[in-house]
Protein backbone atom coordinates (compact mmCIF):
# COMPACT_ATOMS: atom_id res chain seq x y z
CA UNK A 1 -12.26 17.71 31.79
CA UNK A 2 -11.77 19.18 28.29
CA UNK A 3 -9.15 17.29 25.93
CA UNK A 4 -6.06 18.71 25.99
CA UNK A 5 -5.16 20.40 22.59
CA UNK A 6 -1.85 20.78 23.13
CA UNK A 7 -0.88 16.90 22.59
CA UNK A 8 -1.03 18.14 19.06
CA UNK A 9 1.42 20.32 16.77
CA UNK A 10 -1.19 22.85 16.48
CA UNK A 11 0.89 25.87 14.87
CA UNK A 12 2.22 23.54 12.48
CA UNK A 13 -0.65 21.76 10.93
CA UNK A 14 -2.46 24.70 10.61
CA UNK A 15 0.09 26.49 9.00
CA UNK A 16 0.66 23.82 6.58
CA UNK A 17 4.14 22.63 7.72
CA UNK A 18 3.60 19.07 9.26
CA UNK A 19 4.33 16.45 7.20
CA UNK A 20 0.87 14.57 6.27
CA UNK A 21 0.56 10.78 5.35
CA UNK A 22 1.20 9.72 2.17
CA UNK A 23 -2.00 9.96 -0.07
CA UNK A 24 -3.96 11.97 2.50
CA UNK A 25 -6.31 14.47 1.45
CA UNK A 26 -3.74 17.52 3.55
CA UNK A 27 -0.77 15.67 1.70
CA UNK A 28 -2.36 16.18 -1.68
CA UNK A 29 -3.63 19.74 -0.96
CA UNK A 30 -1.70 22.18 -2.00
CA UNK A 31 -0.42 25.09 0.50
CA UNK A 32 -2.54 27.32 -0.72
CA UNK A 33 -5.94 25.68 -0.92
CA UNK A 34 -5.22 24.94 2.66
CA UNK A 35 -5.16 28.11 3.45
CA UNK A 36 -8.51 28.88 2.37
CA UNK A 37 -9.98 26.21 4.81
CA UNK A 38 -7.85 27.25 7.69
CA UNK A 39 -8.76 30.87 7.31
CA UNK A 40 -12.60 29.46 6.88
CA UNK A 41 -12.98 27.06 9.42
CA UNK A 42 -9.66 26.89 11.43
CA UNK A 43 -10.83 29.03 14.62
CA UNK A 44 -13.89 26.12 14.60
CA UNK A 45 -11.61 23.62 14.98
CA UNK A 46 -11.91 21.29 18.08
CA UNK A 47 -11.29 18.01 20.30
CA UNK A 48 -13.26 15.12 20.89
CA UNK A 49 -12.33 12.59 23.69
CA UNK A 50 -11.75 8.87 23.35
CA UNK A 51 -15.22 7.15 23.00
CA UNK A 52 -17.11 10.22 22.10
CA UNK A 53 -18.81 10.17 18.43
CA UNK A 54 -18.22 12.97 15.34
CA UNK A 55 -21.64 14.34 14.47
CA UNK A 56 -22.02 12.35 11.08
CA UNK A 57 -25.51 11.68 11.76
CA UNK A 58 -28.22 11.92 8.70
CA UNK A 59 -29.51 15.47 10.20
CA UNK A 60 -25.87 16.96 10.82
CA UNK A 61 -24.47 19.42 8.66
CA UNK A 62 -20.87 18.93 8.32
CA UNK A 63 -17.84 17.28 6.97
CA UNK A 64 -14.33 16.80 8.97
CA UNK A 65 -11.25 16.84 8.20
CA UNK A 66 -8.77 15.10 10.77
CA UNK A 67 -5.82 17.17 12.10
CA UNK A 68 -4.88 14.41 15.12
CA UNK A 69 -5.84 11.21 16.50
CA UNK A 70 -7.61 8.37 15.29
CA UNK A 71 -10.97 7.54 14.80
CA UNK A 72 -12.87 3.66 13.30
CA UNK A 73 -15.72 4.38 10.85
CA UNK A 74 -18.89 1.68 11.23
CA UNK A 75 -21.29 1.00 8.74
CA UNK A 76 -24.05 -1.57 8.68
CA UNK A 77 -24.43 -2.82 4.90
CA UNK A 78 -27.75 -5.28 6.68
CA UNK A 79 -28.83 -2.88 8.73
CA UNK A 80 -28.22 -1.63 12.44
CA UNK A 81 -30.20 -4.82 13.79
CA UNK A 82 -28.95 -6.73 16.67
CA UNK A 83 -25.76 -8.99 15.86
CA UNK A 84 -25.43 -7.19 12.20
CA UNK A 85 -22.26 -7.65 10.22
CA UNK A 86 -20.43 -4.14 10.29
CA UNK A 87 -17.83 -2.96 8.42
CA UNK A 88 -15.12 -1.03 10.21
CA UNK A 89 -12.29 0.96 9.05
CA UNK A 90 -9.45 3.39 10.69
CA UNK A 91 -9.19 6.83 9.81
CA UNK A 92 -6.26 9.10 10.42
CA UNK A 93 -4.48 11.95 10.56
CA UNK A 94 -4.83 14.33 7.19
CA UNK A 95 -8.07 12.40 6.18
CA UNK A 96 -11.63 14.31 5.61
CA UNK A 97 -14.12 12.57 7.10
CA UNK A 98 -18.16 12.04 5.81
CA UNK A 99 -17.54 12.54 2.60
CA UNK A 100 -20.64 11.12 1.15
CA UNK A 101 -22.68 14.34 2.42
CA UNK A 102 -21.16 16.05 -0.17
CA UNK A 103 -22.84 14.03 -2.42
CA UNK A 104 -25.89 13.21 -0.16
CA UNK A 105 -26.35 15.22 2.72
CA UNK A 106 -28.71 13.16 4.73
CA UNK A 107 -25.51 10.26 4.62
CA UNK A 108 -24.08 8.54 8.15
CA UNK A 109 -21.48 6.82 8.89
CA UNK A 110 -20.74 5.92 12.80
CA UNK A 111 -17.70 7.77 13.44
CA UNK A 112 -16.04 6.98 17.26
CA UNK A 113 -13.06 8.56 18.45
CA UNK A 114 -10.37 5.76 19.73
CA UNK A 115 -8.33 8.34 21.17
CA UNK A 116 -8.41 12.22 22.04
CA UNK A 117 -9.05 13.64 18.46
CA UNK A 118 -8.14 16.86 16.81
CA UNK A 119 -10.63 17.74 13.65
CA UNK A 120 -11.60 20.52 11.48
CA UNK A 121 -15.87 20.67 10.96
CA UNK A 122 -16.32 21.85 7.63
CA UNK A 123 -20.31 22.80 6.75
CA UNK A 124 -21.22 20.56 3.93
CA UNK A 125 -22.80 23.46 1.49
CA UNK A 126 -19.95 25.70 1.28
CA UNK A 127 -17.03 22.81 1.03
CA UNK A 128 -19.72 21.64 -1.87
CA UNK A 129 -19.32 25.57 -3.36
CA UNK A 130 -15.71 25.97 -2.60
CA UNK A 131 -14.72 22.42 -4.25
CA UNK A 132 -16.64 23.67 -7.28
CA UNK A 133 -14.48 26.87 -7.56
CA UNK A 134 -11.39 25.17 -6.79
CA UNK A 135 -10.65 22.49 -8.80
CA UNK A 136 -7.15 21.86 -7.07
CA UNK A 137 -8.91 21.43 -3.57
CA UNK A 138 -11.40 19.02 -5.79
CA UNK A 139 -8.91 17.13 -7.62
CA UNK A 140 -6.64 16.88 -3.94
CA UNK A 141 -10.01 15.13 -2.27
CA UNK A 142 -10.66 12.76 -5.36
CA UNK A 143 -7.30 11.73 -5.15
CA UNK A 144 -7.27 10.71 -1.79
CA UNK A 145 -10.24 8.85 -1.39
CA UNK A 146 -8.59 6.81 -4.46
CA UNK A 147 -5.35 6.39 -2.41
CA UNK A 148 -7.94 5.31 0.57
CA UNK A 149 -9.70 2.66 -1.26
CA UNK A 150 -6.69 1.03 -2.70
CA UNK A 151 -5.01 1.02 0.59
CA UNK A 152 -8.43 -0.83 2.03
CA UNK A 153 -7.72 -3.38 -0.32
CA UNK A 154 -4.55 -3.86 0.77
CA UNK A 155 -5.08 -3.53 4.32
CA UNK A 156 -8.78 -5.12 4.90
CA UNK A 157 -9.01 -7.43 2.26
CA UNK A 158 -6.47 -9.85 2.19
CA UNK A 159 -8.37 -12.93 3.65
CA UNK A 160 -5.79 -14.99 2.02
CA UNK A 161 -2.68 -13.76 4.12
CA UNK A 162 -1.20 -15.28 7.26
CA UNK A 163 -2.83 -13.15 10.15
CA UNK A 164 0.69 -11.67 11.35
CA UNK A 165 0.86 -10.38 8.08
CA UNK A 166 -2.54 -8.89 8.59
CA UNK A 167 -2.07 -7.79 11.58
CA UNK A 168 1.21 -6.36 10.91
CA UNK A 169 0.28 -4.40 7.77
CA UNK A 170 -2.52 -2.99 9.86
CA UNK A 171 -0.61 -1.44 12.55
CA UNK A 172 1.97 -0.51 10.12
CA UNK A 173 -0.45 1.62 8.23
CA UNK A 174 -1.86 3.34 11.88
CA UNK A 175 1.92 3.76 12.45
CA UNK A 176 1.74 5.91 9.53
CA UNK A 177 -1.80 7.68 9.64
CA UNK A 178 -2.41 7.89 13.19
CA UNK A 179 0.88 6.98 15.24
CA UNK A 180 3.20 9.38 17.20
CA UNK A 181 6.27 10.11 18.09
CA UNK A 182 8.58 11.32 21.13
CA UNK A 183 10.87 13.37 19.69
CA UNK A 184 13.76 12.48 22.61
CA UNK A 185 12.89 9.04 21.33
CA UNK A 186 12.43 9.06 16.99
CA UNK A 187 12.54 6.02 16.54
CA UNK A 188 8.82 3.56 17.81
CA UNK A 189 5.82 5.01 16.92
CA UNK A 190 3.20 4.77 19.81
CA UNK A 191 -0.54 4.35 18.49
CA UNK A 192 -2.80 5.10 20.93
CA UNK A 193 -6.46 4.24 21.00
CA UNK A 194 -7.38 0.61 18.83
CA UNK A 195 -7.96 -2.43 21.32
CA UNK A 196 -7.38 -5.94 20.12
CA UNK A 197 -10.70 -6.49 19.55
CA UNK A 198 -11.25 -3.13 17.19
CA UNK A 199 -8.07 -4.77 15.28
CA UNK A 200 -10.07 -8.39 15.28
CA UNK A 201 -13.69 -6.43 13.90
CA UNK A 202 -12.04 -4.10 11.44
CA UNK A 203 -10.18 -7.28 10.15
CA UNK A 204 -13.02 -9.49 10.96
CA UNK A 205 -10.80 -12.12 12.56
CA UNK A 206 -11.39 -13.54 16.16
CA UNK A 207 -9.73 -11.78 18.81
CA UNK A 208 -7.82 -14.95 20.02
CA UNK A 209 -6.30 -15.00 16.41
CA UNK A 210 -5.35 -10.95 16.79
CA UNK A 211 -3.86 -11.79 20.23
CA UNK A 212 -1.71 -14.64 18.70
CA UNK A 213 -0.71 -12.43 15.68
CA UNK A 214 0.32 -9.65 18.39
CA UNK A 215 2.28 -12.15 20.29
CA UNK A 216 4.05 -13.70 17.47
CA UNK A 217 5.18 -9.66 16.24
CA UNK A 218 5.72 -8.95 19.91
CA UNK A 219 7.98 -11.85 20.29
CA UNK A 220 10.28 -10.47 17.21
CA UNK A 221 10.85 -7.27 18.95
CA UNK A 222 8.85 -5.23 16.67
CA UNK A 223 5.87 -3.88 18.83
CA UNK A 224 5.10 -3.90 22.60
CA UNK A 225 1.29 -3.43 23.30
CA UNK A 226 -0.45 -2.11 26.37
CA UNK A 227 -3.96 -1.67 27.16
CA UNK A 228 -5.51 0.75 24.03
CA UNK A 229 -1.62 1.39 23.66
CA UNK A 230 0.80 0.00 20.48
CA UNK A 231 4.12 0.76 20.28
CA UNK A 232 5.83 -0.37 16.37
CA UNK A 233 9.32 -0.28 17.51
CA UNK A 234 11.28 -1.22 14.63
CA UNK A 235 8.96 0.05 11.35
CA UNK A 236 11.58 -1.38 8.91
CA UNK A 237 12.07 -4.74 10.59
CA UNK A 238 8.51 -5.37 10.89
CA UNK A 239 8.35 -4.31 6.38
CA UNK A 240 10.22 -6.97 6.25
CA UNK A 241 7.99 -9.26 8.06
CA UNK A 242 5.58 -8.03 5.80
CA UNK A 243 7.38 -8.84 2.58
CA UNK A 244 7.94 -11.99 3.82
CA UNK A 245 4.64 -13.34 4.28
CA UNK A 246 4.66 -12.93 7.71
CA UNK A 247 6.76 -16.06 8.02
CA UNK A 248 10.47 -15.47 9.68
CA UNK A 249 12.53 -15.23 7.04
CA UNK A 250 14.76 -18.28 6.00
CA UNK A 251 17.81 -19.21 7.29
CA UNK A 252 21.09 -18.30 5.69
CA UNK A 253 22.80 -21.16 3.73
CA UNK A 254 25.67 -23.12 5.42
CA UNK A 255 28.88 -22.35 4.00
């Protein structure tokens, strides 16, 4: 059974009037360099259903850019041997995805959907030609692949910080990138896809530590969680967890 499409605001994203998240390459771009991709490539673009792969592969020919979903990105600094560390990141919504082959064409990176997934497939040579001739469409990419590795930092590589806090800031960020809304309902943001233990690898935290983290937030009344299923109910309650340290914050003085 094909994907179904329609789970996604497909009028508005392709005519440039969904709001994108912050630092994302579509957030950067401006209206009219968007254009030129949608009139390029829009009719190409296509789902891909939970558990199915993008074609990032060395031999495959094309970049893409993420209108819906969410997706985890594995690479294999050792090697793809048998018990290798990995490295795994979440990519969302507004993101372009393989970006090395623009640079290197022959580049991978495993790319696995976590959840039905709307993208755009680019062909490598002529986004290489077209970023050359439009510097805003360049400058909009570089950009946000700076925003992107300064919000890994933040996100995947804070060892040092309680593991609520790490926890919390993750699905805070796929709240933002890669979470959805019922509009009868504004308010939680459902995030549909990550398991506990794609949380505990992309972290690289046990999974009894992620269950405890998810627990402890659960237990504050700022997400409920369901099988490949996260619901951040109260976004600004759980910032303030955040700013916190992930500790509940202090008591109020006696008068």
């Amino acid at each position: 059974m094909s994907p179904r499409v329609d789970a996604f605001n497909t009028t508005a994203v392709l005519q440039g009037t969904q709001p994108m998240p912050p630092g994302s390459f579509l957030n950067r771009l401006p209206p009219a360099e968007w254009s030129v991709f949608v009139q390029a490539w829009g009719p190409d673009a296509r789902t891909y259903t939970q558990g199915e792969q993008l074609p990032l592969g060395p031999h495959d020919g094309h970049v893409y850019i993420m209108l819906g979903g969410c997706v985890v990105q594995e690479r294999f600094p050792l090697g793809a041997v048998r018990n290798a560390p990995r490295v795994a990141r979440f990519r969302g919504v507004g993101e372009l995805l393989g970006e090395a082959k623009l640079l290197h064409p022959a580049s991978a990176v495993t790319t696995v959907c976590l959840s039905t997934t709307w993208v755009m497939p680019c062909p490598v040579q002529r986004v290489t030609a077209l970023l050359r001739r439009r510097h805003l469409a360049q400058t909009a990419l570089l950009q946000s692949l700076e925003a992107r590795c300064r919000s890994d930092e933040l996100i995947y590589c804070t060892a040092y910080r309680p593991p609520v806090h790490r926890v919390g800031a993750l699905l805070l960020h796929l709240a933002v990138t890669a979470g959805t809304t019922d509009p009868g309902e504004p308010g939680p943001v459902t995030i549909m896809g990550p398991r506990q233990k794609d949380i505990a690898d992309a972290l690289l935290m046990g999974t009894s530590t992620v269950e405890k983290a998810v627990r402890e937030l659960r237990s504050r009344g700022v997400i409920h969680s369901r099988y490949r299923q996260l619901v951040v109910t109260d976004a600004p309650r759980l910032q303030r967890i955040l700013a916190s340290g992930g500790n509940p914050p202090a008591p109020a003085p006696q008068a």
